[in-house]
Protein backbone atom coordinates (compact mmCIF):
# COMPACT_ATOMS: atom_id res chain seq x y z
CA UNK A 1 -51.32 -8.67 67.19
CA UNK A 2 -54.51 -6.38 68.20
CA UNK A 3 -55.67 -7.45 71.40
CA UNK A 4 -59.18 -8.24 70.22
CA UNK A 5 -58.06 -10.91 67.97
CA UNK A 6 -55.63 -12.43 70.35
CA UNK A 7 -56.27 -16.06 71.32
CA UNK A 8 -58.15 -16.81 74.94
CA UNK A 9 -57.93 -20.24 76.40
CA UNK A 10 -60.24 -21.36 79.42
CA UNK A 11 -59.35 -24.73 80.43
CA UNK A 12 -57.99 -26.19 77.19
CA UNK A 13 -60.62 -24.79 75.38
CA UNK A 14 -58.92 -21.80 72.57
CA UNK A 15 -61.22 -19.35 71.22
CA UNK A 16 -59.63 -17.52 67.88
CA UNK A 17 -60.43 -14.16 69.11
CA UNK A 18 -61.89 -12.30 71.81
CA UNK A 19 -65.19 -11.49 70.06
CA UNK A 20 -68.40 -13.41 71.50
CA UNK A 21 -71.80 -13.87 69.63
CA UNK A 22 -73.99 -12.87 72.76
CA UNK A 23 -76.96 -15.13 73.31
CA UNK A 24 -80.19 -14.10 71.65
CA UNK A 25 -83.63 -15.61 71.52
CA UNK A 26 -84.69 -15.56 67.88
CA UNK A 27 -88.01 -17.15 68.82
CA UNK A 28 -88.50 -19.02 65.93
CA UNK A 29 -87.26 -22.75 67.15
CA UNK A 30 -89.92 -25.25 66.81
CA UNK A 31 -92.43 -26.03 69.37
CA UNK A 32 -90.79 -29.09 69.98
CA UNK A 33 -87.60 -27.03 70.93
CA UNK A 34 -85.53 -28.16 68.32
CA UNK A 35 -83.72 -25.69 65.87
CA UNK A 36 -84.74 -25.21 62.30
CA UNK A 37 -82.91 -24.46 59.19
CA UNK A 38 -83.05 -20.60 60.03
CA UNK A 39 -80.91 -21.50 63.20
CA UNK A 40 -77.98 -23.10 60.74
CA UNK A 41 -78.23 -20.20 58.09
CA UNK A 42 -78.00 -17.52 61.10
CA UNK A 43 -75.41 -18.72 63.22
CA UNK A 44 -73.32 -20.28 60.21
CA UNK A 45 -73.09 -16.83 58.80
CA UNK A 46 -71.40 -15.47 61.97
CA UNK A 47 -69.28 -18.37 61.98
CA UNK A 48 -68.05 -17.96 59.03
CA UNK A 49 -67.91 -14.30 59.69
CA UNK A 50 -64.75 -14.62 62.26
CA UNK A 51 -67.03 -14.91 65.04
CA UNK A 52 -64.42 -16.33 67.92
CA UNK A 53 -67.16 -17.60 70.37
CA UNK A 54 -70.85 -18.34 69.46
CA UNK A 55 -73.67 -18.49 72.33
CA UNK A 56 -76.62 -19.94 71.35
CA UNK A 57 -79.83 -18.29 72.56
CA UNK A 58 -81.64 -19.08 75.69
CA UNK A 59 -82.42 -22.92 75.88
CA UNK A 60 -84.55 -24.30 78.32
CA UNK A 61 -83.89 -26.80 80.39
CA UNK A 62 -87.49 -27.50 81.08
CA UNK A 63 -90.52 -27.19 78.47
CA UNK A 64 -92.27 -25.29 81.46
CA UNK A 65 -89.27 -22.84 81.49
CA UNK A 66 -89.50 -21.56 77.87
CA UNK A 67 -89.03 -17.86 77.66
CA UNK A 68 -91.49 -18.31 74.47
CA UNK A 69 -93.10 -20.93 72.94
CA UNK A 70 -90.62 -20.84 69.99
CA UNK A 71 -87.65 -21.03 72.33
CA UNK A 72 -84.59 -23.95 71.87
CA UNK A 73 -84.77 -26.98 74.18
CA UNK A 74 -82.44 -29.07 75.78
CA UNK A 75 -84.82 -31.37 77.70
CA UNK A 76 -85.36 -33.98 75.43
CA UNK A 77 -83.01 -36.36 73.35
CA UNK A 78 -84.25 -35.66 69.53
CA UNK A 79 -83.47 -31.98 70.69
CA UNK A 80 -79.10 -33.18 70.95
CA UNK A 81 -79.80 -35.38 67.91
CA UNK A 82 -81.15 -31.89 66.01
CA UNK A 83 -78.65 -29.83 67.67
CA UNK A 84 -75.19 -32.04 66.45
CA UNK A 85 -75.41 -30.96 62.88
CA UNK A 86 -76.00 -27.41 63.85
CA UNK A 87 -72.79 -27.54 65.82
CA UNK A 88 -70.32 -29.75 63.77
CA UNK A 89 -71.33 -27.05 60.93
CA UNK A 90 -69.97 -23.78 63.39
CA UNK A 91 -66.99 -25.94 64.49
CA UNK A 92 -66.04 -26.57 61.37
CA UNK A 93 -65.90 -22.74 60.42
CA UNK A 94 -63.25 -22.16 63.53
CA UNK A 95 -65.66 -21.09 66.19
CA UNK A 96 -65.84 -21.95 69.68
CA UNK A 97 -69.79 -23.29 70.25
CA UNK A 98 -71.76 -22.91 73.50
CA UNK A 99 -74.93 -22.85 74.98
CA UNK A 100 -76.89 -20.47 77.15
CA UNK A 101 -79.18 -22.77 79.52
CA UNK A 102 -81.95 -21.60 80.85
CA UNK A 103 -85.53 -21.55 82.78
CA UNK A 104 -87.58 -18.45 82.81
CA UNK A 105 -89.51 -19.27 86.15
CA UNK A 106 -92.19 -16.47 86.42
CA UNK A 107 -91.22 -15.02 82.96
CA UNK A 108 -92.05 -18.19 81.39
CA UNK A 109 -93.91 -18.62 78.18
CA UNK A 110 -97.11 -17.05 77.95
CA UNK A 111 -100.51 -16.69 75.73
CA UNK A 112 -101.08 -13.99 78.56
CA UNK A 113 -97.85 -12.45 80.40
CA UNK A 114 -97.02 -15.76 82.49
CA UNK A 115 -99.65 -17.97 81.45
CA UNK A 116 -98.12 -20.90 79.92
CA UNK A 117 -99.03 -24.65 79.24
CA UNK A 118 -97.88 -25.41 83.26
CA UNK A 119 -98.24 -22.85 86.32
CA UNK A 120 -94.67 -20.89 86.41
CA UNK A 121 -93.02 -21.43 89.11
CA UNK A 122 -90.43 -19.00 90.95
CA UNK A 123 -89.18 -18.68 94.88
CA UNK A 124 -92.00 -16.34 95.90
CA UNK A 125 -95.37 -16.12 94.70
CA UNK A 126 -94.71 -12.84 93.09
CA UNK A 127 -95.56 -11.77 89.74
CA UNK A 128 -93.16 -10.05 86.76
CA UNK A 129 -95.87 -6.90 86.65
CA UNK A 130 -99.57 -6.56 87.60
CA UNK A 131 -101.12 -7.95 84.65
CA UNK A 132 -98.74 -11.42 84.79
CA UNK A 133 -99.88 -14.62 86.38
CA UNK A 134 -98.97 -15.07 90.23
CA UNK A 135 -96.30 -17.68 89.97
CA UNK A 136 -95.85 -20.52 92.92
CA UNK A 137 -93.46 -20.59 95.02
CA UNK A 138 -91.25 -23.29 94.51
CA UNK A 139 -91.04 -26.31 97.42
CA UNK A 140 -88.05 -28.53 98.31
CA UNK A 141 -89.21 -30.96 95.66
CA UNK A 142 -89.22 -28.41 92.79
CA UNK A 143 -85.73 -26.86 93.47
CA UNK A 144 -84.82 -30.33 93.38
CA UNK A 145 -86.59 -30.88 90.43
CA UNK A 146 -84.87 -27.83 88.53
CA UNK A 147 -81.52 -28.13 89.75
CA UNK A 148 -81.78 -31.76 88.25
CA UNK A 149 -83.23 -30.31 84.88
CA UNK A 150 -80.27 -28.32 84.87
CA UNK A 151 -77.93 -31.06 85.24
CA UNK A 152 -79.25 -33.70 82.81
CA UNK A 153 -79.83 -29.74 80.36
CA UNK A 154 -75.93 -30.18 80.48
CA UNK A 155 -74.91 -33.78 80.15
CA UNK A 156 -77.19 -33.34 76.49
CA UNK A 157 -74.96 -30.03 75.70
CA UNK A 158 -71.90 -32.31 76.31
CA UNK A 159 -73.86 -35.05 73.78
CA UNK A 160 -74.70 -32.32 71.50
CA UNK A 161 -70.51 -31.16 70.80
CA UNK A 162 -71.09 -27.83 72.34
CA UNK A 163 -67.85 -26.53 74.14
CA UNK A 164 -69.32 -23.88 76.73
CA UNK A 165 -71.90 -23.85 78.83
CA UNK A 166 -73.27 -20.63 79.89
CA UNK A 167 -75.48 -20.19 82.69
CA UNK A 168 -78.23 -18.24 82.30
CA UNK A 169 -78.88 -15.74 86.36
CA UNK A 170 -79.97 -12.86 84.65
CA UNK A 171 -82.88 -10.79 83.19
CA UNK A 172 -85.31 -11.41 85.36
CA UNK A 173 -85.15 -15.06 84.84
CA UNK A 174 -85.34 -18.09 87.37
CA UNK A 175 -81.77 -18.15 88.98
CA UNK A 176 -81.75 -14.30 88.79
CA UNK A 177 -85.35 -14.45 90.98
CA UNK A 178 -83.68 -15.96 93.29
CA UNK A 179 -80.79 -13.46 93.58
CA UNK A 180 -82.29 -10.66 93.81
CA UNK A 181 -84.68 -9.51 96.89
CA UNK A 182 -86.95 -7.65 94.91
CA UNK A 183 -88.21 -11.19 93.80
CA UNK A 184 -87.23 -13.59 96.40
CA UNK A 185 -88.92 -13.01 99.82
CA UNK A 186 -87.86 -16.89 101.24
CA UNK A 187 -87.22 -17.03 104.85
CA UNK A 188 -85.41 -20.52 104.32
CA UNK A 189 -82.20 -21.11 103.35
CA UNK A 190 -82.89 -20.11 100.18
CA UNK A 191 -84.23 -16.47 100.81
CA UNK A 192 -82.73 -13.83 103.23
CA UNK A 193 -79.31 -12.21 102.99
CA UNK A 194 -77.25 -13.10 99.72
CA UNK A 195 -75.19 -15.93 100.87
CA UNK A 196 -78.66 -17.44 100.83
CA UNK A 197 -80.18 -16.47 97.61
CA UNK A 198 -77.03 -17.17 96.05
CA UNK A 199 -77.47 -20.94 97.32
CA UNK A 200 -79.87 -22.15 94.38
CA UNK A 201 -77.59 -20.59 92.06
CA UNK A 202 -74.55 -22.29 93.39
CA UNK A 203 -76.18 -25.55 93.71
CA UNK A 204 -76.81 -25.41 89.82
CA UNK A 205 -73.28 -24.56 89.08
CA UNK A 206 -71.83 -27.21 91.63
CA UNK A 207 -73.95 -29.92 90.11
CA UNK A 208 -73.05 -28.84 86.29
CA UNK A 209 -69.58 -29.09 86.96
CA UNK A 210 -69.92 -32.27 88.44
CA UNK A 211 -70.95 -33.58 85.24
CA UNK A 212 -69.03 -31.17 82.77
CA UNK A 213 -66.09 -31.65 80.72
CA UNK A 214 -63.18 -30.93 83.55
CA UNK A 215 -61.35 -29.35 80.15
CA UNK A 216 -64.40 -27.48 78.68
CA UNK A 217 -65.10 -23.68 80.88
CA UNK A 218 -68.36 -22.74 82.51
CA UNK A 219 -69.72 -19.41 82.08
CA UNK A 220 -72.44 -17.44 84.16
CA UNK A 221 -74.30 -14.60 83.01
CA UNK A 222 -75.46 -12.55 86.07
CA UNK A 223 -77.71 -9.13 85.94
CA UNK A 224 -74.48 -6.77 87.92
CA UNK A 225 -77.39 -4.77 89.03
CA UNK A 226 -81.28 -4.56 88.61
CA UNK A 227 -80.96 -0.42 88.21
CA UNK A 228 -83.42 -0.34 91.03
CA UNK A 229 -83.11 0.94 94.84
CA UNK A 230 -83.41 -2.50 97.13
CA UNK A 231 -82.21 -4.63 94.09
CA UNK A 232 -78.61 -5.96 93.34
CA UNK A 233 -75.93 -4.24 93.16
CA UNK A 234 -72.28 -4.21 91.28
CA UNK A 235 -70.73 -4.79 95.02
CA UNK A 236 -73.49 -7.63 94.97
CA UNK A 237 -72.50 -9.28 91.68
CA UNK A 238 -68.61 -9.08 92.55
CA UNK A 239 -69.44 -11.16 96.16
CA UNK A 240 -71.62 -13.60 93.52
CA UNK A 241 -68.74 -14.06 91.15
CA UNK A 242 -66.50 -14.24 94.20
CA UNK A 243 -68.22 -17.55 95.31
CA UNK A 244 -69.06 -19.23 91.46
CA UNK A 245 -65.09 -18.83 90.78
CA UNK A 246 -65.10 -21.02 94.16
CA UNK A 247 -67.42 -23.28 92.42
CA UNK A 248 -65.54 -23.65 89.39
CA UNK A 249 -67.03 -20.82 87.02
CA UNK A 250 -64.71 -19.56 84.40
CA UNK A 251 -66.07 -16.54 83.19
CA UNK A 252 -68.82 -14.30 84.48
CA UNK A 253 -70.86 -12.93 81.41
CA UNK A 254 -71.78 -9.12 82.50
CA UNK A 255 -75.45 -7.77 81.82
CA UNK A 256 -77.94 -5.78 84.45
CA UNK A 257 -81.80 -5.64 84.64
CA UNK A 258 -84.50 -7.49 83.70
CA UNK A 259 -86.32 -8.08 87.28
CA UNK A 260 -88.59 -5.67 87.13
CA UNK A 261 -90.29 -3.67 84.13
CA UNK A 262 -88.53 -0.74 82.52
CA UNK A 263 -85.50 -0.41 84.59
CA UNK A 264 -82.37 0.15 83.05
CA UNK A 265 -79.63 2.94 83.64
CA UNK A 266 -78.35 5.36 81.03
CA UNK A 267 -77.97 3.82 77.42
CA UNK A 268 -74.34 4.68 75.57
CA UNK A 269 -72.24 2.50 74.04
CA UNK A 270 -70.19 0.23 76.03
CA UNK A 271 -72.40 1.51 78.62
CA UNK A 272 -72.10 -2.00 80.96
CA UNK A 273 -68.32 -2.59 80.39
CA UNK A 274 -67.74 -0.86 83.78
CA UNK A 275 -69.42 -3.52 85.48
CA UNK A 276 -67.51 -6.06 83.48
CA UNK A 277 -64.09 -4.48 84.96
CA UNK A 278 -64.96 -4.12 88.22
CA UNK A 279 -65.87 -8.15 88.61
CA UNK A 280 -62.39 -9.32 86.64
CA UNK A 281 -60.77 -6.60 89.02
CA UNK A 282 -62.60 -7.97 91.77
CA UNK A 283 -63.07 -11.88 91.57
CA UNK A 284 -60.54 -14.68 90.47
CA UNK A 285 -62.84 -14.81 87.08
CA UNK A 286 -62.75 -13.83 83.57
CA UNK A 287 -65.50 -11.61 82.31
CA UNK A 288 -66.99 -10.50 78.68
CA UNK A 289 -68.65 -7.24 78.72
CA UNK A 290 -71.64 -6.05 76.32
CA UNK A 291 -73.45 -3.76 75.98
CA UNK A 292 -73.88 -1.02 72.33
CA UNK A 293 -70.47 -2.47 71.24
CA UNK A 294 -70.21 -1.39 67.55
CA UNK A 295 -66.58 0.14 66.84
CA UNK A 296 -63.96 -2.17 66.89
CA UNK A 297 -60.96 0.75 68.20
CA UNK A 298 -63.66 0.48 71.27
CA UNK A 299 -63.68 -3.12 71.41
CA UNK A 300 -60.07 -3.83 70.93
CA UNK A 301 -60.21 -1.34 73.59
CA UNK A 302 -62.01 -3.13 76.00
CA UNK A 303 -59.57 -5.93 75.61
CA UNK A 304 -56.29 -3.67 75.31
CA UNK A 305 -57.41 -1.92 78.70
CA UNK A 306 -58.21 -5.21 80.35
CA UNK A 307 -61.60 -4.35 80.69
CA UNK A 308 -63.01 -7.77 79.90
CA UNK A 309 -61.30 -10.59 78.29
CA UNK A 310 -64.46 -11.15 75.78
CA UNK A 311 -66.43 -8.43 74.02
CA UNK A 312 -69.76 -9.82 73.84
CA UNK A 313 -71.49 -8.23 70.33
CA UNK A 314 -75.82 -8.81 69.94
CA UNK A 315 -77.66 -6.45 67.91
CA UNK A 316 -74.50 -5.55 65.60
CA UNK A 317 -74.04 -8.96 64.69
CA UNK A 318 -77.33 -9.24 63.62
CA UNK A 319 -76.95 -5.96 61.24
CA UNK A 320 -73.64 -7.62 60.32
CA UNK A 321 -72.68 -10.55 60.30
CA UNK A 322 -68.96 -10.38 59.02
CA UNK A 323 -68.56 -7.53 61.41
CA UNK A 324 -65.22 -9.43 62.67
CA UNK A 325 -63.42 -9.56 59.21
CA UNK A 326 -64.51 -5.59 58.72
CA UNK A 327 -62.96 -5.04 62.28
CA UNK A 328 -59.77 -6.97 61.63
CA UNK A 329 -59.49 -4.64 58.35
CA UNK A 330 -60.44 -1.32 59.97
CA UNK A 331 -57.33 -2.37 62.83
CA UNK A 332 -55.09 -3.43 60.44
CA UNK A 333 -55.02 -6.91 61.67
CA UNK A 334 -54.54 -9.62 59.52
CA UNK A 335 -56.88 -12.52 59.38
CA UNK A 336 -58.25 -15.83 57.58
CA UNK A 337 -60.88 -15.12 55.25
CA UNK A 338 -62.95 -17.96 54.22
CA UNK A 339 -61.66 -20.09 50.91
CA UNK A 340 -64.91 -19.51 49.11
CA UNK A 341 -64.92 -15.46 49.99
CA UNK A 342 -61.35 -14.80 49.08
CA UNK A 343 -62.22 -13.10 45.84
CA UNK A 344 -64.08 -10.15 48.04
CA UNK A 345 -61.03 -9.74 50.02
CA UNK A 346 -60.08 -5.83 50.40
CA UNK A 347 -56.22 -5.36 50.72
């Protein structure tokens, strides 16, 4: 069997393979936050395409914490009512479902860069870029108030059948604000050297798995560095992953940047799977790794070399969607083809 379509099981959870739909916002959910028949047709098609592991897009947890007005919602209970259907569908096709929670904090929603339907919020009053709105900094009352949204964001993904939960610290986003100094100037507890700014993050985490399946896995996506001098680092992110595998975390999802404008390090392909092997190699977690993943000798790669144990896949799903049944082929890896598709079947 080719590594990449080997079985993983976290917690007694299977997933078929070892290739992941990364999470990615599609922006066209209605502005209730509930998905539309686009959502089914899209992630349907990867499901049926061999896709082991689908993450839905960015959903906020809060209608304040949108990352677009068009963005999926799990704050409300018509949005798990919309959402079953969407997931009994996926399931049905063999793949593993989960969701990507979210809040955008200062990159919230905007008509103008920030300016949304509520003040954002984030731990310092420090805006994404010049032009965006100055967010407030967050009190007691508001952490409180998000770590909560987070929580109930969760016992809804439970209602709604999804499987994983994936946390979203990274991009520039809320939890990541608070991780990295270049956006979180606290002096509190929650500010100050990273065991601090890690605390908001941790407090999420603790609280979701207080309420989470014990036998369904938690993921966290974390930013492994913000490609910027004074920002986070890889040795950062491995300490972070150190202490959410304390907090029972199953699998740290490995991206970078997003804190500040146009930062980013040298594009290739498989350009972040470095990152991904130095936190498996360096915390009692599994990782995926993503990042320009389009040949499946490098993915099975990735797997084969113990790299990651998922190979997260975004842009080249969306060019193809069957790109899993075309990898098995090219590998010479047998697989399940769909009943209705049998007749396209290449020997």
């Amino acid at each position: 069997m080719k590594p990449l379509f080997s079985p993983l099981t976290l917690r007694r959870v299977t997933i078929r393979n070892r290739v992941m739909m990364a999470p990615m916002c599609l922006f066209i959910a209605g502005e209730d936050g509930c998905p539309t028949d686009w959502h089914l047709v899209h992630y349907g098609a990867r499901a049926v395409g061999g896709v082991g592991l689908i993450m839905l897009e960015a959903t906020a947890v809060e209608a304040r914490g949108r990352i677009s007005q068009r963005d999926l919602g799990l704050w409300d209970d018509e949005q798990v009512r919309r959402m079953r259907p969407l997931v009994h569908f996926l399931q049905q096709q063999g793949a593993v479902v989960g969701v990507q929670l979210a809040h955008a904090g200062r990159k919230a929603w905007s008509r103008r860069k920030g300016n949304g339907p509520a003040p954002p919020i984030a731990p310092s009053a420090i805006p994404f870029d010049a032009e965006w709105v100055v967010p407030r900094e967050m009190d007691y009352n508001e952490i409180a108030a998000v770590v909560d949204a987070f929580v109930q964001g969760a016992r809804r993904a439970a209602a709604a059948g999804f499987e994983v939960i994936e946390i979203h610290a990274a991009h520039g986003y809320l939890l990541h604000q608070f991780l990295s100094p270049l956006a979180n100037h606290r002096s509190d507890e929650y500010g100050g050297p990273l065991e601090r700014r890690v605390r908001l993050l941790a407090e999420v985490v603790e609280a979701i798995r207080a309420v989470w399946p014990e036998d369904h896995p938690l993921f966290v996506r974390l930013s492994t560095t913000d490609w910027v001098e004074g920002g986070l680092t890889i040795e950062d992110a491995v300490t972070v992953a150190r202490s959410m595998a304390g907090y029972g975390v199953d699998l740290i999802d490995c991206s970078s940047g997003g804190i500040v404008p146009g930062a980013e390090g040298e594009l290739y392909p498989g350009y972040q799977v470095p990152f991904a092997e130095r936190i498996r190699q360096g915390a009692p977690v599994a990782t995926a790794a993503v990042g320009l993943i389009t040949d499946p000798e490098q993915a099975n790669a990735v797997v084969a070399q113990g790299c990651a144990d998922l190979v997260a896949m975004g842009r080249e799903l969306l060019r193809q969607p069957y790109w899993p049944l075309d990898a098995a082929r090219a590998l010479g890896h047998e697989v399940e083809w769909p009943r209705p598709y049998l007749r396209a079947r290449m020997s």
